[in-house]
Protein backbone atom coordinates (compact mmCIF):
# COMPACT_ATOMS: atom_id res chain seq x y z
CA UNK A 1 0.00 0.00 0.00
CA UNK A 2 1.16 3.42 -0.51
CA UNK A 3 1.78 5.69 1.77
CA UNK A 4 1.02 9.19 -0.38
CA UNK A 5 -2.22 10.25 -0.55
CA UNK A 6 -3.98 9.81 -4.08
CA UNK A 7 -4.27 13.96 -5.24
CA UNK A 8 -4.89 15.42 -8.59
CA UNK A 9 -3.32 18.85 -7.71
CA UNK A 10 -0.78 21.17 -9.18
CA UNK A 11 1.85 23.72 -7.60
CA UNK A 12 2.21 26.93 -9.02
CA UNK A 13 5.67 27.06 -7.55
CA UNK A 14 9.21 25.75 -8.66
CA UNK A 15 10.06 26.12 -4.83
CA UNK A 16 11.65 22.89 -3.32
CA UNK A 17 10.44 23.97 0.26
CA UNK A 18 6.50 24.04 -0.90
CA UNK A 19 6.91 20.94 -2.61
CA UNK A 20 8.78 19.58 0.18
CA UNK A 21 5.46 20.37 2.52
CA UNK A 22 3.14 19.15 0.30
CA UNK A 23 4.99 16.12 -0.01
CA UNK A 24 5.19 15.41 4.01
CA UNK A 25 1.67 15.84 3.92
CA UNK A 26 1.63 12.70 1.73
CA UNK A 27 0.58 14.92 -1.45
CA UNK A 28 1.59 13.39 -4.70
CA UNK A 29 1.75 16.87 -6.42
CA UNK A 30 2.73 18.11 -10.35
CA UNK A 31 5.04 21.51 -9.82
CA UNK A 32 4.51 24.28 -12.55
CA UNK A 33 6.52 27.02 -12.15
CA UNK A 34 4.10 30.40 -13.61
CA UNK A 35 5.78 32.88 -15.89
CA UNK A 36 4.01 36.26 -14.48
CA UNK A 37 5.01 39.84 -14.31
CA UNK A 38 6.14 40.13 -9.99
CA UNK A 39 7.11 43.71 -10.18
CA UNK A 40 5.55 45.74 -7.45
CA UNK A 41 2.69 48.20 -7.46
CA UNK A 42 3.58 51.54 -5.74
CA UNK A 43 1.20 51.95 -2.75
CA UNK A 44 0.44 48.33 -2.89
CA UNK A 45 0.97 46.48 1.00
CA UNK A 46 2.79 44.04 1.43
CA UNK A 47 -0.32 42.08 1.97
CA UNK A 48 -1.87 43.12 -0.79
CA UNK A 49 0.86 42.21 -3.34
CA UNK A 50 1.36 38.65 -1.60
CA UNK A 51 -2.39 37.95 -2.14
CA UNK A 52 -1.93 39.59 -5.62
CA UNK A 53 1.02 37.46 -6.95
CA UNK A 54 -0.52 33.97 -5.40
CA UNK A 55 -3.49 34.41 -7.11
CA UNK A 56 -1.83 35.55 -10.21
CA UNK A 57 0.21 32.08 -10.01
CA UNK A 58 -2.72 30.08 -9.66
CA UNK A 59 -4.39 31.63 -12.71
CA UNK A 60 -1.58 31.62 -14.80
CA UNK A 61 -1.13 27.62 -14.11
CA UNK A 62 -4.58 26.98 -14.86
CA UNK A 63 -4.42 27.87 -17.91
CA UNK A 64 -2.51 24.95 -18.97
CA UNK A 65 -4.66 22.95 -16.71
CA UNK A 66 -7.90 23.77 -16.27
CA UNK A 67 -9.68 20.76 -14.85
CA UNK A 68 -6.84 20.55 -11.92
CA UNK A 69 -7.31 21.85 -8.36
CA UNK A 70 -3.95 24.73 -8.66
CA UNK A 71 -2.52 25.69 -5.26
CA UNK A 72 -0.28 29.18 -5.63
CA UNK A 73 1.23 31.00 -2.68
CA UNK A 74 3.17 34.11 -2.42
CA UNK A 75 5.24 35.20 0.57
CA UNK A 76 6.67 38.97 1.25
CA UNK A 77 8.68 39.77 3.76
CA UNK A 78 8.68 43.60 5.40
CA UNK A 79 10.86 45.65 7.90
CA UNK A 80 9.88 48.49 8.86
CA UNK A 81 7.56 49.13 6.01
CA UNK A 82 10.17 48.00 3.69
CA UNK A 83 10.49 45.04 1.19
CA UNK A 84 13.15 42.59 2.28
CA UNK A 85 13.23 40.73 -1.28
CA UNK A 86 14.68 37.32 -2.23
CA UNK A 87 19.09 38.60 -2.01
CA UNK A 88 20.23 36.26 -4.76
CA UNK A 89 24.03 36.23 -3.66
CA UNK A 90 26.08 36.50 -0.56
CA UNK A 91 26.75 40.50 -0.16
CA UNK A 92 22.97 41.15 -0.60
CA UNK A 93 21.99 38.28 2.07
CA UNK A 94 24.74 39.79 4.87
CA UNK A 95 23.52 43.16 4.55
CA UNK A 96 19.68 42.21 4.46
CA UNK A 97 20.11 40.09 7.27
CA UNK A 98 21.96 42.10 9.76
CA UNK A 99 19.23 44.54 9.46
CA UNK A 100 16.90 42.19 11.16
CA UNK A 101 19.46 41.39 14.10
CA UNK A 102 17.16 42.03 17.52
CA UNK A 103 14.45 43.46 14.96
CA UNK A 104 10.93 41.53 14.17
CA UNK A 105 10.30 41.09 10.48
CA UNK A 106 7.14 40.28 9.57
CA UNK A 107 6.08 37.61 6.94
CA UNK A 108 2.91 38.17 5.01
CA UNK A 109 1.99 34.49 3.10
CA UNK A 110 -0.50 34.42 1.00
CA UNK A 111 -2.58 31.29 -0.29
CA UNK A 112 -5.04 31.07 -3.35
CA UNK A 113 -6.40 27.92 -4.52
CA UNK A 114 -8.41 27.77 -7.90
CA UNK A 115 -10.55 24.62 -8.55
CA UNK A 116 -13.39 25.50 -11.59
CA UNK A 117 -15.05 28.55 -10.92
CA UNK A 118 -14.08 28.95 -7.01
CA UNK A 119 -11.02 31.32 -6.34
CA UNK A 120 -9.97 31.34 -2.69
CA UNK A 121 -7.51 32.91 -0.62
CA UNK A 122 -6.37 33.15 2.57
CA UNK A 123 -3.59 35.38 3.99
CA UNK A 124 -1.44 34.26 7.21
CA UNK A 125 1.14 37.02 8.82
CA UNK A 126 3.90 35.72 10.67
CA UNK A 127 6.41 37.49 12.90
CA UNK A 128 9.83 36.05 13.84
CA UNK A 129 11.67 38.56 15.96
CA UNK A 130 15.52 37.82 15.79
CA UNK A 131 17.92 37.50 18.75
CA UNK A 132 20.81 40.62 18.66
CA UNK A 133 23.77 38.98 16.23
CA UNK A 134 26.27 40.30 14.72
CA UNK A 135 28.09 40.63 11.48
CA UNK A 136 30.55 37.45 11.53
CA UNK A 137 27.54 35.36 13.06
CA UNK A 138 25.76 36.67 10.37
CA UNK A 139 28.12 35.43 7.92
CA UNK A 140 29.16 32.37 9.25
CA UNK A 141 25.44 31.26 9.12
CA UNK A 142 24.77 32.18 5.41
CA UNK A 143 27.74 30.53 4.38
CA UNK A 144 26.76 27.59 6.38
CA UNK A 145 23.15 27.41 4.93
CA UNK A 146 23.08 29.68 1.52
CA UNK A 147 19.37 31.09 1.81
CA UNK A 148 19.63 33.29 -1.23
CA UNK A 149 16.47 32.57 -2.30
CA UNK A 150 14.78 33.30 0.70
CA UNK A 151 12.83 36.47 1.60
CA UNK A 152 14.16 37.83 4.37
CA UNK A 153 18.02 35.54 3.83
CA UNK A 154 17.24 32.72 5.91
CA UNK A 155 15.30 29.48 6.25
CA UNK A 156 13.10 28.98 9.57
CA UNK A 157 13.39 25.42 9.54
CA UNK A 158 16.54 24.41 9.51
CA UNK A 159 19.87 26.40 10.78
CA UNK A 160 17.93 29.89 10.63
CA UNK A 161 16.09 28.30 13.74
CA UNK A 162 19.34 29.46 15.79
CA UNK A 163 18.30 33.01 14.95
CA UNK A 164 14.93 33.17 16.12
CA UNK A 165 13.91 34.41 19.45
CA UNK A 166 10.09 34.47 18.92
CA UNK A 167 7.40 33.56 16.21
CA UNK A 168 4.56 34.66 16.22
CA UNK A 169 1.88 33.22 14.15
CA UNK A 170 -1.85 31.16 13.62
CA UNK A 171 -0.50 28.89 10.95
CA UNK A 172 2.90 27.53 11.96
CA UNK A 173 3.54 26.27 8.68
CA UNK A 174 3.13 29.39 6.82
CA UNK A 175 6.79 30.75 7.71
CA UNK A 176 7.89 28.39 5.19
CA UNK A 177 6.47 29.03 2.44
CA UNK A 178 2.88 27.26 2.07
CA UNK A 179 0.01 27.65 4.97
CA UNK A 180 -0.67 24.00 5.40
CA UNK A 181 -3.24 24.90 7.87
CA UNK A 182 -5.04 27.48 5.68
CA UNK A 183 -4.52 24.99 3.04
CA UNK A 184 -6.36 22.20 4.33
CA UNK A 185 -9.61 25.32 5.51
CA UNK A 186 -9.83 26.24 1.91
CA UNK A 187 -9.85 22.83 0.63
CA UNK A 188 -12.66 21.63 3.04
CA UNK A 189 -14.14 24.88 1.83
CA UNK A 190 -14.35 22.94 -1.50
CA UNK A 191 -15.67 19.86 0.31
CA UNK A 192 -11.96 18.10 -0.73
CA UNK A 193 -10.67 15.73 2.39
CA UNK A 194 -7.35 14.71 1.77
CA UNK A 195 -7.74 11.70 3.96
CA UNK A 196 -11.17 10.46 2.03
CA UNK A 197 -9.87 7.50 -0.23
């Protein structure tokens, strides 16, 4: 017998850490990474543009498949009022991250999940407030771990853990990339049970 669940769905997301979710929750899923325009709005939230770009994902995906459940998320990161964006190298990451030392950065993840005619979305903030670290900790961690595709330069669950003081949030799972918990609401929403065989 296996032990994945049998499901039909597809990822709007090339990201290994959604997939890797999805896939501890037993979900046999097909990744599609969606091709959209993720340039910001001025005077658009944070929250706003997380909601905007996860539904965008979703939409875009189900174009090539319109008869699947899609699942797209977004996440934005914000300090102060101010994007902390994916760094993309090693300079970028040290200087992004040692602005959050003893700071809280907030996390704004947003869900949408498109299934036929029903569009829903749900948005989960999270706050992690960092302990005080400095530079060469700083360094010695993202050359340890490499989070340069990570908004905000580091990965809550694994090393990054060591720079976390307190997090804050109603959906655990959302810090990583994909609200499980707002997952699963939206898809009994749709009357989908994951566990029904």
């Amino acid at each position: 017998m296996s032990n994945k669940l049998a499901t039909n769905w597809v990822l709007a997301s090339a990201s290994k850490h959604r997939r890797k979710q999805l896939e501890l929750a037993g979900c046999e899923v097909l990744c599609q990474a969606a091709d959209i325009d993720e340039s910001p709005i001025d005077g658009e939230t944070p929250k706003k543009r997380a909601s905007r770009l996860a539904m965008s994902k979703a939409l875009k995906v189900r174009e090539t498949y319109p008869d699947r459940l899609i699942i797209g998320s977004d996440q934005v990161a914000h300090l102060d009022n101010q994007l902390l964006r994916k760094p993309g190298n090693h300079e970028d990451a040290l200087n992004q991250l040692c602005r959050s030392a003893g700071q809280s950065v907030f996390f704004e993840t947003a869900l949408a999940v498109v299934f036929g005619s029903h569009q829903l979305t749900e948005l989960i903030t999270t706050e992690i407030e960092f302990w005080p670290f400095d530079r060469t900790q700083a360094d010695h961690y993202l050359k340890l771990e490499q989070p340069y595709d990570a908004a905000g330069s580091f990965y809550s669950e694994a090393m990054g853990q060591w720079l976390i003081k307190r997090h804050q949030s109603e959906d655990p799972s959302a810090i990583v990339g994909l609200p499980m918990l707002a997952l699963n609401r939206c898809l009994r929403q749709l009357g989908i049970n994951p566990l029904d065989q």
